[in-house]
PDB file of N, CA and C in Angstrom:
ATOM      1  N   UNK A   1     140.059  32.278 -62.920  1.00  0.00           N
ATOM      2  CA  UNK A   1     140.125  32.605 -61.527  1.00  0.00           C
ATOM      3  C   UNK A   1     140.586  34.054 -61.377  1.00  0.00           C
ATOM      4  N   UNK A   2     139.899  34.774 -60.758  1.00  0.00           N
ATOM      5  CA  UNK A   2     140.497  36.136 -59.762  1.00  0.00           C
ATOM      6  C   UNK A   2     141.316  36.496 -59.156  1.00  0.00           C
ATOM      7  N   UNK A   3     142.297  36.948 -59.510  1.00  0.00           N
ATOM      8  CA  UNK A   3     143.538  37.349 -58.322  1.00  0.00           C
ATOM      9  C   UNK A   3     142.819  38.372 -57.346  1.00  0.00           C
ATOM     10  N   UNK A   4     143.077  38.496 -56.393  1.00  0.00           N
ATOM     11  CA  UNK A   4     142.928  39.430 -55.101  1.00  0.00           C
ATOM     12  C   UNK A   4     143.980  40.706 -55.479  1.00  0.00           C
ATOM     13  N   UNK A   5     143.577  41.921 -55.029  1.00  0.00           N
ATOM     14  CA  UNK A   5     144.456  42.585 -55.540  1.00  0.00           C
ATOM     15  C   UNK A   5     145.065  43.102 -53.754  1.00  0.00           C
ATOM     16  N   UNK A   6     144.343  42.985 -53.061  1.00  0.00           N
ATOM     17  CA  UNK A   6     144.822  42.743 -51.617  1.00  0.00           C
ATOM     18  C   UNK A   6     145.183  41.786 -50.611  1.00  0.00           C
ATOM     19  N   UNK A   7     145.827  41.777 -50.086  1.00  0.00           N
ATOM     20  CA  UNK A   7     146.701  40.327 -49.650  1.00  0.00           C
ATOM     21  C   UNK A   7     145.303  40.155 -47.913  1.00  0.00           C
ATOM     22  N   UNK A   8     145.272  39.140 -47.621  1.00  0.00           N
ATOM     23  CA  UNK A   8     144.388  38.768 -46.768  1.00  0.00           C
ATOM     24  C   UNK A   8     144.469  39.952 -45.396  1.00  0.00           C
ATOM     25  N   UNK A   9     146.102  39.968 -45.387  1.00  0.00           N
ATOM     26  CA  UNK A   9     146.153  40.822 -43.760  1.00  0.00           C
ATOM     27  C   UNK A   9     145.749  42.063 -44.448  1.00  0.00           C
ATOM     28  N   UNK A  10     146.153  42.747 -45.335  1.00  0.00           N
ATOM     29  CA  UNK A  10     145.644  44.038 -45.828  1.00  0.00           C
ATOM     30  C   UNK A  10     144.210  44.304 -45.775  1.00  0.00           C
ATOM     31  N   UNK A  11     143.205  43.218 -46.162  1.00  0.00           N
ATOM     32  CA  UNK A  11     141.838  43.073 -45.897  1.00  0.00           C
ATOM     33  C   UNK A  11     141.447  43.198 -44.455  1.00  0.00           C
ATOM     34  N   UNK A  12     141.906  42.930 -43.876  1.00  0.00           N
ATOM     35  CA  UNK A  12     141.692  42.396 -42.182  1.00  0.00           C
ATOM     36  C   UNK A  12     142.094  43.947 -41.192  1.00  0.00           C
ATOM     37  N   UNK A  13     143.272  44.233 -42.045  1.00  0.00           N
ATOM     38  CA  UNK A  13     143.641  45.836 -41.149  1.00  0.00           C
ATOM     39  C   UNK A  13     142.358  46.988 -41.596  1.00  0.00           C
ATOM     40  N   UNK A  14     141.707  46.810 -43.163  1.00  0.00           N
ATOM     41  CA  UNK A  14     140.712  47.803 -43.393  1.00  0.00           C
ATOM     42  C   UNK A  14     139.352  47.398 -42.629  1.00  0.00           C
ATOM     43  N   UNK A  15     138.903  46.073 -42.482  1.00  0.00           N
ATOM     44  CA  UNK A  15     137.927  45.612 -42.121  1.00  0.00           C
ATOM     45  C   UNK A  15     137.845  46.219 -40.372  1.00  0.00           C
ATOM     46  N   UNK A  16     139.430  45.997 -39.929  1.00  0.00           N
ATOM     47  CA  UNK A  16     139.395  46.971 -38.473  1.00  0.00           C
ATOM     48  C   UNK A  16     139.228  48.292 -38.409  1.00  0.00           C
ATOM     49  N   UNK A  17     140.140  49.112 -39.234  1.00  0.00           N
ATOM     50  CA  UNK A  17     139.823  49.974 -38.975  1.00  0.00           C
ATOM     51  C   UNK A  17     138.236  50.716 -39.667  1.00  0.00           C
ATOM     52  N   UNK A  18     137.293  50.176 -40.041  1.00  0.00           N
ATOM     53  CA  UNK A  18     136.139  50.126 -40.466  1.00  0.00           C
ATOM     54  C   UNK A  18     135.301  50.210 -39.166  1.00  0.00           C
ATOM     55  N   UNK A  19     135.489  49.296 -38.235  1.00  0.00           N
ATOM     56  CA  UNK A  19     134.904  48.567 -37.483  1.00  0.00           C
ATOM     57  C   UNK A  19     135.140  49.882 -36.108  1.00  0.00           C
ATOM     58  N   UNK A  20     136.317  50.199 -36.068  1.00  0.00           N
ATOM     59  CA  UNK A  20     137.247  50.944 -34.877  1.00  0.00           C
ATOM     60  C   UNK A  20     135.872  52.808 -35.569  1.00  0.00           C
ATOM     61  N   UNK A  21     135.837  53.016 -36.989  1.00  0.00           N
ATOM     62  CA  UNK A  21     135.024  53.913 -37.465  1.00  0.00           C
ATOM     63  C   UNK A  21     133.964  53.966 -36.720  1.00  0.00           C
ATOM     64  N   UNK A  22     133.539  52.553 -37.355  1.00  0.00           N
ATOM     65  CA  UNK A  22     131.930  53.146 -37.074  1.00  0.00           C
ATOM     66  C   UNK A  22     131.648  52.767 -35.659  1.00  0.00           C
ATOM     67  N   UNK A  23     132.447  52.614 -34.544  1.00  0.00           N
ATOM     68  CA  UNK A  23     132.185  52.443 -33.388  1.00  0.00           C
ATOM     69  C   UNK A  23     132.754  53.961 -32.926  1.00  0.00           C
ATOM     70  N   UNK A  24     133.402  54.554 -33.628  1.00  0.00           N
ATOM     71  CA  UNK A  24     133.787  56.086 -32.890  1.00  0.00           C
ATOM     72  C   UNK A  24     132.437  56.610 -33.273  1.00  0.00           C
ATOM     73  N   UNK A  25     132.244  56.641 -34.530  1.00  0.00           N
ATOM     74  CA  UNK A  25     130.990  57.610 -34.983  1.00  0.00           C
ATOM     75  C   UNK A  25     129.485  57.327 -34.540  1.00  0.00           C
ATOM     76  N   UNK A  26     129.526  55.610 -34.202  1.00  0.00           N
ATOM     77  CA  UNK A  26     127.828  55.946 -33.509  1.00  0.00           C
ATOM     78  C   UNK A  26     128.262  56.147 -31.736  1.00  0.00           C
ATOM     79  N   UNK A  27     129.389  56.462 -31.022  1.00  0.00           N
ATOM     80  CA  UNK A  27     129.454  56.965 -29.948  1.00  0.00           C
ATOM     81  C   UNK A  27     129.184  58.466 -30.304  1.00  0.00           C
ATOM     82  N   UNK A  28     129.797  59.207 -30.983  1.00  0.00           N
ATOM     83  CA  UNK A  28     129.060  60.763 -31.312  1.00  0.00           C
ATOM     84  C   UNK A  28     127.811  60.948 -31.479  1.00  0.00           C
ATOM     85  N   UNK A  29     127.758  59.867 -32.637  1.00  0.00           N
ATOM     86  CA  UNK A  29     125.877  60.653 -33.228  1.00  0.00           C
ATOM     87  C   UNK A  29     125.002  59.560 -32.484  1.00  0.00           C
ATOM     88  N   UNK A  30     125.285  59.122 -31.134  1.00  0.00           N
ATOM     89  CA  UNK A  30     124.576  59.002 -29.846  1.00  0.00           C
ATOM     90  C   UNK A  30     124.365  59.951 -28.870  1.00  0.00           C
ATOM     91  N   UNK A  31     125.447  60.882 -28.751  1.00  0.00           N
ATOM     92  CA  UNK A  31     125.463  61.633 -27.841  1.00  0.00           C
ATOM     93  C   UNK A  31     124.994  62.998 -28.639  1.00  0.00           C
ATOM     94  N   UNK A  32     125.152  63.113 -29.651  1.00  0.00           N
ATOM     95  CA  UNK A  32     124.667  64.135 -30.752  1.00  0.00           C
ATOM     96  C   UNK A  32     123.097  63.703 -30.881  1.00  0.00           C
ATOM     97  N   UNK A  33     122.426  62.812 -30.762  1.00  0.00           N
ATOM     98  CA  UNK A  33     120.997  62.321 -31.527  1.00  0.00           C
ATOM     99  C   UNK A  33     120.232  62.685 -29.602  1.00  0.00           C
ATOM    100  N   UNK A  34     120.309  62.465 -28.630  1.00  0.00           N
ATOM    101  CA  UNK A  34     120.161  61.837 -27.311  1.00  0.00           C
ATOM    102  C   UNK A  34     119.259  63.252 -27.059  1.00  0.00           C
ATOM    103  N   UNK A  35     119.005  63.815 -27.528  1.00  0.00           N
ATOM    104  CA  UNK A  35     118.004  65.311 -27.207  1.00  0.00           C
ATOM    105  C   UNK A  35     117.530  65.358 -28.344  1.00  0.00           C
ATOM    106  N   UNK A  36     117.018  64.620 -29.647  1.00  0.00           N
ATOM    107  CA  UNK A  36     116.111  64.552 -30.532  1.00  0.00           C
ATOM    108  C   UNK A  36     115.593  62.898 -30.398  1.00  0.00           C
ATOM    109  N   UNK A  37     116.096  62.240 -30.555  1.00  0.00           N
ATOM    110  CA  UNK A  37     115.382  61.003 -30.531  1.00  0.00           C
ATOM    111  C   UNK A  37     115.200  60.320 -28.987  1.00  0.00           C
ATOM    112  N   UNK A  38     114.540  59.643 -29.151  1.00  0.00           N
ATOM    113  CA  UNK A  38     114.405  58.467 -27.782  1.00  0.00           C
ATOM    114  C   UNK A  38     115.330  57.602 -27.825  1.00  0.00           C
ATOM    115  N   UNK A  39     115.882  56.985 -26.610  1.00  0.00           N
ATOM    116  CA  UNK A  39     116.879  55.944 -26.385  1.00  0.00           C
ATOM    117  C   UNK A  39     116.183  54.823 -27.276  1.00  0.00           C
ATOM    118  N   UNK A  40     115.233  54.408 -27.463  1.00  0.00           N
ATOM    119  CA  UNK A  40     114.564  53.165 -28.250  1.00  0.00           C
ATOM    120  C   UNK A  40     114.830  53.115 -29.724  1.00  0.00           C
ATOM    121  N   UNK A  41     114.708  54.547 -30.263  1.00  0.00           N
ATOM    122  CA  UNK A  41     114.706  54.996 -31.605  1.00  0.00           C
ATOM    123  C   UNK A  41     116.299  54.430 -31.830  1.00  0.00           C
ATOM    124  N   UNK A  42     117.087  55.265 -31.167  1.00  0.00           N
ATOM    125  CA  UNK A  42     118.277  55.148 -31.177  1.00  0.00           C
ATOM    126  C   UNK A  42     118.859  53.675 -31.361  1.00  0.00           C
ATOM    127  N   UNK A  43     118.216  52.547 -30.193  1.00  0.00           N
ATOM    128  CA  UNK A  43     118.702  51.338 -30.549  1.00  0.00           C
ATOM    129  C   UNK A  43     118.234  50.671 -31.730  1.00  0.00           C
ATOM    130  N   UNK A  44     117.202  51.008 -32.142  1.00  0.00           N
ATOM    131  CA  UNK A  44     116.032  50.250 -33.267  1.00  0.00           C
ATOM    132  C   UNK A  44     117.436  50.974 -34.327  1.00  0.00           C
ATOM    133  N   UNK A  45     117.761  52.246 -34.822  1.00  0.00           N
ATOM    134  CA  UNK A  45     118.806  52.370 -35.997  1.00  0.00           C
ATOM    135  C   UNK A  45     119.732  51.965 -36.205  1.00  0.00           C
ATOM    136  N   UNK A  46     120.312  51.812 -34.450  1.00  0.00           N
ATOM    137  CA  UNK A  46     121.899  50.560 -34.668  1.00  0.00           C
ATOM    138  C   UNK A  46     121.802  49.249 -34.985  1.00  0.00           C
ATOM    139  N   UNK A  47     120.607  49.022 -34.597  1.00  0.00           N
ATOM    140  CA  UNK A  47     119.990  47.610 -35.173  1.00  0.00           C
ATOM    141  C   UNK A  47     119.820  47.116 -36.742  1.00  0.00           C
ATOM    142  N   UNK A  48     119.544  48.132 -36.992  1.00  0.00           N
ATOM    143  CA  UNK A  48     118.838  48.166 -38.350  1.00  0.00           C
ATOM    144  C   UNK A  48     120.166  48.460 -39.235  1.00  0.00           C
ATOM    145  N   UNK A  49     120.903  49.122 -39.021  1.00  0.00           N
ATOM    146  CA  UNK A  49     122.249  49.450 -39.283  1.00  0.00           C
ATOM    147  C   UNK A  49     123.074  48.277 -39.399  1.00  0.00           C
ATOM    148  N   UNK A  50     123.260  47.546 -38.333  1.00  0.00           N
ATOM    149  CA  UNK A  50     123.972  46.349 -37.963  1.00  0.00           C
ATOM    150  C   UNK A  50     123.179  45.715 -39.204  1.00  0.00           C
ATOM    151  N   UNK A  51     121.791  45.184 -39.384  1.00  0.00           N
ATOM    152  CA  UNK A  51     121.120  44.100 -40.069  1.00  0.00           C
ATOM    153  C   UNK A  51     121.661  44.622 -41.430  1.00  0.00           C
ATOM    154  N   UNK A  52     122.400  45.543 -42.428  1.00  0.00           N
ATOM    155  CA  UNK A  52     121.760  46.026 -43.409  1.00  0.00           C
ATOM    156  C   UNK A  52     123.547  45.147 -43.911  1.00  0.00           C
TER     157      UNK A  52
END
């Protein structure tokens, strides 16, 4: 058997602040992308992003 070398809440605080990331960064490179791509393009990559 595997020991964990991180305790469950330690997992759970990175998994947030992961989450807290990539919700700052696709608010930028939305407002950064929004004069090269189309609003459609844009949702089809968060999509695709999300699926991966």
């Amino acid at each position: 058997m595997v020991t964990s070398v991180l305790s469950e809440n330690s997992k759970a605080v990175i998994l947030l602040a992961l989450a807290a990331f990539g919700w700052g960064t696709n608010t930028i490179a939305s407002k950064l992308a929004v004069g090269e791509v189309s609003p459609m393009m844009l949702i089809f990559i968060r999509w695709a992003i999300v699926a991966i």
